[in-house]
Protein backbone atom coordinates (compact mmCIF):
# COMPACT_ATOMS: atom_id res chain seq x y z
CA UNK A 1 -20.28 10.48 -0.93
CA UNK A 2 -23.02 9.12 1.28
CA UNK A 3 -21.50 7.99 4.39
CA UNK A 4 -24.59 6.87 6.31
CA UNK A 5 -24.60 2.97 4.88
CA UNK A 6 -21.20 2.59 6.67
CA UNK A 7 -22.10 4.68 10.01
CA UNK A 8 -22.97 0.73 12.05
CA UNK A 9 -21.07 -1.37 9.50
CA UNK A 10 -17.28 -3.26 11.20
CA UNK A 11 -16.12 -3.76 7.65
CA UNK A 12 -16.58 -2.31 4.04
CA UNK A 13 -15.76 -5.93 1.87
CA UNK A 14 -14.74 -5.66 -1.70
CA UNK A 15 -13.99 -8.04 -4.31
CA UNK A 16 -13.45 -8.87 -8.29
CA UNK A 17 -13.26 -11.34 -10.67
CA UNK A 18 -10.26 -10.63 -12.64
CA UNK A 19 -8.75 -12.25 -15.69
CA UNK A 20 -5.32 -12.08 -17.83
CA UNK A 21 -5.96 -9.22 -20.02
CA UNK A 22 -4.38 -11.49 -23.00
CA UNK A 23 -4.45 -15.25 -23.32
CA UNK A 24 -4.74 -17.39 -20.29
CA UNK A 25 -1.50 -17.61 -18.43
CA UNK A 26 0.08 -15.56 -15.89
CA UNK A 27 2.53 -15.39 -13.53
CA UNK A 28 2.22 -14.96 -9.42
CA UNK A 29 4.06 -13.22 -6.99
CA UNK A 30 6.73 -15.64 -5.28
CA UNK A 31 8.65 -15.90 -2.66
CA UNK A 32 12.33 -16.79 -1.86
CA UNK A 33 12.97 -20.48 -1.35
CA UNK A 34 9.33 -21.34 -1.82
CA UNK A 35 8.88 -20.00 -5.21
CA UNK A 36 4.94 -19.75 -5.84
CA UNK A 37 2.23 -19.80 -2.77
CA UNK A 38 0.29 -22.99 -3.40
CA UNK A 39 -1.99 -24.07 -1.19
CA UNK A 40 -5.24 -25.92 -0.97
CA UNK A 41 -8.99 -25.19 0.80
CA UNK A 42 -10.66 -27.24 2.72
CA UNK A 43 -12.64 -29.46 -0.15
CA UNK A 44 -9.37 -29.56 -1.90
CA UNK A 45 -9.85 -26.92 -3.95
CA UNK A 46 -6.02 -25.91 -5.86
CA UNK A 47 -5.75 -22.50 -4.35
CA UNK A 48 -2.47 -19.93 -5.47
CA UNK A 49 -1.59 -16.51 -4.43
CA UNK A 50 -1.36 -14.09 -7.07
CA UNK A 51 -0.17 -10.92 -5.18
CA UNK A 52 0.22 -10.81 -1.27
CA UNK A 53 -1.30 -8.27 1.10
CA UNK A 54 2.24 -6.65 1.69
CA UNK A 55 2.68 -5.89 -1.84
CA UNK A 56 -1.10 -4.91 -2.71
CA UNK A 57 -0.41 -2.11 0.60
CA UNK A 58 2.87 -1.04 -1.61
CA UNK A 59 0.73 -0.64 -4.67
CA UNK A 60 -2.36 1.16 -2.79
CA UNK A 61 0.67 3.94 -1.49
CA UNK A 62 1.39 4.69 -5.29
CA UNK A 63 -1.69 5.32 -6.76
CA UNK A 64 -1.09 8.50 -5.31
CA UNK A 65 2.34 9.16 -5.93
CA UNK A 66 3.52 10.56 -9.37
CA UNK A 67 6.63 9.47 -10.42
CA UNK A 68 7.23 11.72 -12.74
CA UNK A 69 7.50 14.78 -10.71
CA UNK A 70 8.46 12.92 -7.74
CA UNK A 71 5.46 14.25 -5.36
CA UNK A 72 2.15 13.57 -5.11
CA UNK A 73 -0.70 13.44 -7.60
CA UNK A 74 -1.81 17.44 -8.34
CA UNK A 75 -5.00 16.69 -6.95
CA UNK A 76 -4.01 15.60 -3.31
CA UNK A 77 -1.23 18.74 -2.93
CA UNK A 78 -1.84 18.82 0.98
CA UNK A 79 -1.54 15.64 2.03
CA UNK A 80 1.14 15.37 4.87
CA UNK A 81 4.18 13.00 4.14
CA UNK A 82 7.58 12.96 5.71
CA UNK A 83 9.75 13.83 2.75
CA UNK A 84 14.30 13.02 3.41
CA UNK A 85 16.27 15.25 1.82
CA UNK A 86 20.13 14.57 0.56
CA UNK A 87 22.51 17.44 1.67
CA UNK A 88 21.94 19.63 -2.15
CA UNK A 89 18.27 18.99 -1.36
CA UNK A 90 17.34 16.81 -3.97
CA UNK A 91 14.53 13.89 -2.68
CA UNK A 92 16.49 11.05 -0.86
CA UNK A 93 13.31 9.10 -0.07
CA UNK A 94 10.17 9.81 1.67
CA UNK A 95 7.12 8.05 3.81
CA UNK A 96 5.34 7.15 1.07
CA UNK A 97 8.28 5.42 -0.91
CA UNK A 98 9.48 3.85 1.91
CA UNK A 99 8.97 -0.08 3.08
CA UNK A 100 8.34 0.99 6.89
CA UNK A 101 6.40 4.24 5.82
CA UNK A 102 7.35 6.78 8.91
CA UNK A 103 9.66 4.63 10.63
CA UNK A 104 11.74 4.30 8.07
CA UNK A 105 15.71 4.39 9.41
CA UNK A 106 16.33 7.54 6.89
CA UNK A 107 12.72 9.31 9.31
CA UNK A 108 13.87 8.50 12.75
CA UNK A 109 17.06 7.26 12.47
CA UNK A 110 20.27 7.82 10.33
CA UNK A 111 23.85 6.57 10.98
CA UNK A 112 22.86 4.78 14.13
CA UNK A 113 21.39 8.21 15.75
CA UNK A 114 18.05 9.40 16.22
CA UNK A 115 16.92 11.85 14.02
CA UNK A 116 15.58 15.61 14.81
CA UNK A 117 12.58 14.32 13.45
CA UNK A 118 12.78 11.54 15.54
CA UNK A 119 12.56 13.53 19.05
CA UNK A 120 9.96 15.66 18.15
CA UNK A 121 7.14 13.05 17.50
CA UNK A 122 8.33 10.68 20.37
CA UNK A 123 7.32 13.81 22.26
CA UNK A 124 3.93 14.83 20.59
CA UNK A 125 3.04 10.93 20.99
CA UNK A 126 4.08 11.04 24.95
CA UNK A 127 5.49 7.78 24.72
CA UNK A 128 7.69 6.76 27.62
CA UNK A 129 8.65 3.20 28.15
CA UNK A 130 7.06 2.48 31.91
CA UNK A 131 3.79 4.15 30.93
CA UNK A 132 1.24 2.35 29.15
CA UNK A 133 0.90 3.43 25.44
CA UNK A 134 -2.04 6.32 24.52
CA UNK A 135 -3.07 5.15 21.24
CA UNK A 136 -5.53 7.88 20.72
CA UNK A 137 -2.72 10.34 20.98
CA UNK A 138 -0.16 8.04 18.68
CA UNK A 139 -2.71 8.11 16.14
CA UNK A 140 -3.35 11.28 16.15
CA UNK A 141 0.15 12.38 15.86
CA UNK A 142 1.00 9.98 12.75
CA UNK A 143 -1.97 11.35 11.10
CA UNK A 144 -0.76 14.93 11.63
CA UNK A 145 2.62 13.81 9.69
CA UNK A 146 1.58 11.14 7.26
CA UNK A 147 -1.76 9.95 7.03
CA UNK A 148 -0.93 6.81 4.91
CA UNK A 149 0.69 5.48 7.92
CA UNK A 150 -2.81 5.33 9.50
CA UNK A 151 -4.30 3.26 6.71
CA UNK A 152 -1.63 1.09 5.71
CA UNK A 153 -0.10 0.59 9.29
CA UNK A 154 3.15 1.17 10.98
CA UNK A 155 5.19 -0.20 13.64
CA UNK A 156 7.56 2.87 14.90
CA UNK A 157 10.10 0.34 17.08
CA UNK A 158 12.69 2.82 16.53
CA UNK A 159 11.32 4.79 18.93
CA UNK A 160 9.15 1.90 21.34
CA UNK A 161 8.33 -1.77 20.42
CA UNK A 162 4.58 -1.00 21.24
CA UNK A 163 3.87 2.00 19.14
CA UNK A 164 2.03 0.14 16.37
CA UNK A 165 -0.70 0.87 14.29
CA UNK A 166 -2.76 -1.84 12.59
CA UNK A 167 -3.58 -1.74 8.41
CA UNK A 168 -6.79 -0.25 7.89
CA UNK A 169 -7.19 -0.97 4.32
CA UNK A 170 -5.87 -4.30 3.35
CA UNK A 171 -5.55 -6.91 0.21
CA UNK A 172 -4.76 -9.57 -1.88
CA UNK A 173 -5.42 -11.61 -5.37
CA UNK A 174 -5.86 -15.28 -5.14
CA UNK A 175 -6.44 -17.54 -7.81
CA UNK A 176 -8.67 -20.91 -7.36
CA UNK A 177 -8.69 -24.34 -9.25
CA UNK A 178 -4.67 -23.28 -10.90
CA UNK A 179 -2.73 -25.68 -12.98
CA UNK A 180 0.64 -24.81 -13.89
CA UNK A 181 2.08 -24.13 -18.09
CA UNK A 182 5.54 -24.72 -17.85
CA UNK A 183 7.78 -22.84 -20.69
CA UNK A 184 11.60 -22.11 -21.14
CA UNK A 185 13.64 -19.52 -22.61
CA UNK A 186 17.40 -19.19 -23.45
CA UNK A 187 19.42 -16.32 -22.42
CA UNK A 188 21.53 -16.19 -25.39
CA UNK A 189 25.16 -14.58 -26.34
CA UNK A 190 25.32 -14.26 -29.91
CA UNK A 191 29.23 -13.00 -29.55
CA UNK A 192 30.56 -16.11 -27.22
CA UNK A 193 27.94 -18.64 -26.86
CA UNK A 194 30.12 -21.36 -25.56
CA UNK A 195 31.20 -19.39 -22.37
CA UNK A 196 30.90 -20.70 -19.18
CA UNK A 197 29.79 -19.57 -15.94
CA UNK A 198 26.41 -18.44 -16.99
CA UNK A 199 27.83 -16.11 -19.29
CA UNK A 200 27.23 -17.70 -22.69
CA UNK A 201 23.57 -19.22 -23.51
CA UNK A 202 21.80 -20.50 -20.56
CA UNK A 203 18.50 -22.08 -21.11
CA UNK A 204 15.72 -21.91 -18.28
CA UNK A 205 12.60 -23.12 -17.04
CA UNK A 206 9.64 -20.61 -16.96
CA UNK A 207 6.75 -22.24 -14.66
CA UNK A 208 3.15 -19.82 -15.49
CA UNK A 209 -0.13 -20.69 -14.10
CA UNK A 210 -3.93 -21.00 -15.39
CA UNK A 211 -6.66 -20.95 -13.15
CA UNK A 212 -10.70 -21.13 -13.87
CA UNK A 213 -11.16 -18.10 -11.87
CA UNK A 214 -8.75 -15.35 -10.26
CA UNK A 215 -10.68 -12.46 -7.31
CA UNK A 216 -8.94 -9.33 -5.55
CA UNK A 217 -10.29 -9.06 -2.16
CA UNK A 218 -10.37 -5.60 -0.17
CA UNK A 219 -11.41 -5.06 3.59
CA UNK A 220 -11.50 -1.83 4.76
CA UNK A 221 -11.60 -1.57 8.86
CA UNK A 222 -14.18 1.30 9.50
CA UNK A 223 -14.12 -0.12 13.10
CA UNK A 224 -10.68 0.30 13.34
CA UNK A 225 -10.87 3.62 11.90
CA UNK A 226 -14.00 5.09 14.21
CA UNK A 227 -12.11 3.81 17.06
CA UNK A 228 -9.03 6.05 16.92
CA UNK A 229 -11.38 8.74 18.15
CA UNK A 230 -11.14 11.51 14.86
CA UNK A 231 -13.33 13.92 13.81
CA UNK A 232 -15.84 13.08 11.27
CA UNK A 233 -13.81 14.86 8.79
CA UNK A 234 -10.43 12.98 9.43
CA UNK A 235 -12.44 9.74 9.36
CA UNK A 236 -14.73 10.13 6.18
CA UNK A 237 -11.33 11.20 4.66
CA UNK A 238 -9.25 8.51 5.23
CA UNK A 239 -12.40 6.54 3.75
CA UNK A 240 -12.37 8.22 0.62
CA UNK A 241 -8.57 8.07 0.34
CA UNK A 242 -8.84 4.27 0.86
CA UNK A 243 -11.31 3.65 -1.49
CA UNK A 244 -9.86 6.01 -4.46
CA UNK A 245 -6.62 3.63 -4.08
CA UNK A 246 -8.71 0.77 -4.36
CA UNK A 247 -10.26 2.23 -7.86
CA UNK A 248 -7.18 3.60 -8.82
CA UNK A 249 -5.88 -0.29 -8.57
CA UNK A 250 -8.34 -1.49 -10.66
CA UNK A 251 -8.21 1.24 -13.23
CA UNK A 252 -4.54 1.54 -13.57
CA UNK A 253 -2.72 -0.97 -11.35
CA UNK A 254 -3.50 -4.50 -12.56
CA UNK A 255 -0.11 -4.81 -14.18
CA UNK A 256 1.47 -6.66 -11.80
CA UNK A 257 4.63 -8.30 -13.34
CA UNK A 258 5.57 -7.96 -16.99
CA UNK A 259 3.65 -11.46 -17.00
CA UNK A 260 1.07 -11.00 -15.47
CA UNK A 261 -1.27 -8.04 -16.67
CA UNK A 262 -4.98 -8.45 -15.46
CA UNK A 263 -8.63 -6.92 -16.21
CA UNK A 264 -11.47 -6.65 -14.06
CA UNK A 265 -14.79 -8.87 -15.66
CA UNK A 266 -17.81 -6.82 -15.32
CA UNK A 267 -17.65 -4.59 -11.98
CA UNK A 268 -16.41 -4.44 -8.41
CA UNK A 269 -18.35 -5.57 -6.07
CA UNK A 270 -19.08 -4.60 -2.05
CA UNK A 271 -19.89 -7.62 -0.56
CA UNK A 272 -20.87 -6.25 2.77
CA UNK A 273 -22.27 -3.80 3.96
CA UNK A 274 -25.85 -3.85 1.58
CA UNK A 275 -26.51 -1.40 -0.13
CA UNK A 276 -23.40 0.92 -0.51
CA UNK A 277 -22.05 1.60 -4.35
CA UNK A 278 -18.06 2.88 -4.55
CA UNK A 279 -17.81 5.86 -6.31
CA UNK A 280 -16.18 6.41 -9.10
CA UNK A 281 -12.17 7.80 -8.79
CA UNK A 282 -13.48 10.56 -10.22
CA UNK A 283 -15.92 10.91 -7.62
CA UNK A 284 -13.69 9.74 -5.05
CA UNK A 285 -10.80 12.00 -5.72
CA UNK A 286 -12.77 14.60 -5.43
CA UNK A 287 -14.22 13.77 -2.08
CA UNK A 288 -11.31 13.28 -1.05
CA UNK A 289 -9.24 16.60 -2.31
CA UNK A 290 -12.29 18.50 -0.13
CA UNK A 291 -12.31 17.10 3.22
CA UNK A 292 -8.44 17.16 3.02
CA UNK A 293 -8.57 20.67 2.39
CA UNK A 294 -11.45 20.33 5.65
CA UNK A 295 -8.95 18.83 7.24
CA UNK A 296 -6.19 21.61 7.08
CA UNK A 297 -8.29 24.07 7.94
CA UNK A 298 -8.91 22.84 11.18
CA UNK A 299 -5.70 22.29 11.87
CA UNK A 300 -5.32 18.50 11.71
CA UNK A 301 -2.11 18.73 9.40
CA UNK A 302 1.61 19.70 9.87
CA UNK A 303 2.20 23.06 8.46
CA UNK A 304 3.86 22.76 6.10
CA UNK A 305 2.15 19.51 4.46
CA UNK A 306 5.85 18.08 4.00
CA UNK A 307 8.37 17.85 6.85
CA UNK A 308 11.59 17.83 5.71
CA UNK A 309 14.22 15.77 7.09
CA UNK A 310 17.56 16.59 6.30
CA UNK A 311 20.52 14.44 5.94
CA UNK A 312 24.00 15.35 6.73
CA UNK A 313 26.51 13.96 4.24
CA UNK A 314 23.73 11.21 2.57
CA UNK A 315 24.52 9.74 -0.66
């Protein structure tokens, strides 16, 4: 991949015009107590939130997870995560899996008490609470463990309430000029209809929306990134890692509820800076599988790729 059309540029901007993949209507994310986002623009404009940036970062982790095997995708064998282990070793959770990445409570913290884990990074990051924060280092330590913490952010509070790291790669799906198609169902019991209690047939409402045009947006922070102070290797890969998640969403991701299952129209489109094409995930995936092997060999990794954290008496 040619790297030299993002060497000056802040931001890499992405975007698509998606569409339901059948019929018209689809269904957003929502929220508790408000239901669907609505909002409007400035000219008035009926505006509605499809999918939200927290959830896009939760899809962008599992385009490289299989779930099949419970590990990673063959091609990115390597890549450091922080992997918690139940007492007869099976998988517990890991980084990647879960909501707080590497400060998950099962990571640094289990039962109320810090975890081996735990003291051995607040050490390699040197934090101390009267001392001002060295993010250089605190980056460089996360990547070492779990480079998806670097792009999708982390806040590690259980260990200081300043040790954050900002997303790298983030996104969302809107939807512009929405109206809503408003449905029902009935959940039905054919053996005791007449129960009560919601247990015999309870019709519902079913609100779906239709909008003249829906767009994923996707900013990836290559000042952020060049700022942490990497190597060229460690940088260019955590660019190619970012952007094979963002075709991997395309290609395979854009069924986002049972309802709503999208399609991009025509291509995907960078928006700034001129002039650079994304690969394909073909191309990207491989990029990415070599300077993470470039990466390991200079000794930018934990060896081995997956710590292990091991919980006493977990369930």
């Amino acid at each position: 991949m040619d790297y030299t059309a993002l060497k000056n540029a802040p931001r890499l901007l992405i975007e698509a015009k998606l569409k339901p993949l059948q019929g018209d209507r689809f269904q957003p994310t929502g929220f508790a107590d408000l239901g669907a986002a609505r909002y409007k623009t400035a000219d008035g404009t009926d505006m509605l939130l499809v999918e939200s940036a927290q959830s896009v970062a939760n899809r962008l982790e599992m385009a490289i997870w299989d779930e099949a095997t419970e590990d990673l995708i063959s091609e990115l064998k390597g890549l450091p995560y922080i992997r918690v282990n139940n007492p007869d070793g099976s998988m517990l959770t890991n980084s990647i899996l879960e909501a707080h990445r590497i400060n998950s409570e099962y990571i640094l913290k289990f039962n109320t008490k810090p975890t081996e884990f735990h003291r051995r990074i607040q050490e390699e990051i040197g934090y101390e609470k009267d001392k001002p924060v060295n993010n250089r280092r605190l980056v460089k330590t996360v990547l070492k463990y779990d480079p998806n913490s670097v792009l999708h952010g982390s806040f590690l509070e259980e260990i200081g309430g300043r040790l954050r790291i900002m997303r790298a790669i983030s996104g969302f799906v809107e939807a512009s000029n929405v109206s809503t198609a408003e449905s029902g169902g009935v959940k039905n019991n054919h053996v005791q209809p007449e129960l009560k209690g919601g247990e015999g047939n309870v019709p519902f409402p079913r609100t779906e929306f239709t909008a003249e045009k829906i767009t994923a947006y996707f900013n990836l922070d290559l000042a952020l990134l060049r700022g942490y102070g990497l190597s060229e290797e460690a940088t260019n890969f955590l660019i190619s890692l970012a952007l094979f998640k963002v075709r991997r969403f395309f290609n395979e991701g854009l069924r986002l509820r049972t309802a709503c299952d999208l399609d991009v129209i025509d291509s995907i489109i960078v928006t700034r800076p001129n002039g650079f094409t994304i690969p394909s995930d073909v191309e990207l995936l491989s990029e990415a599988k070599s300077l993470l092997q470039k990466c390991i060999d200079n000794g930018l990794f934990a060896k081995p790729s997956t710590t292990v954290v091991q919980i006493e008496g977990a369930k």
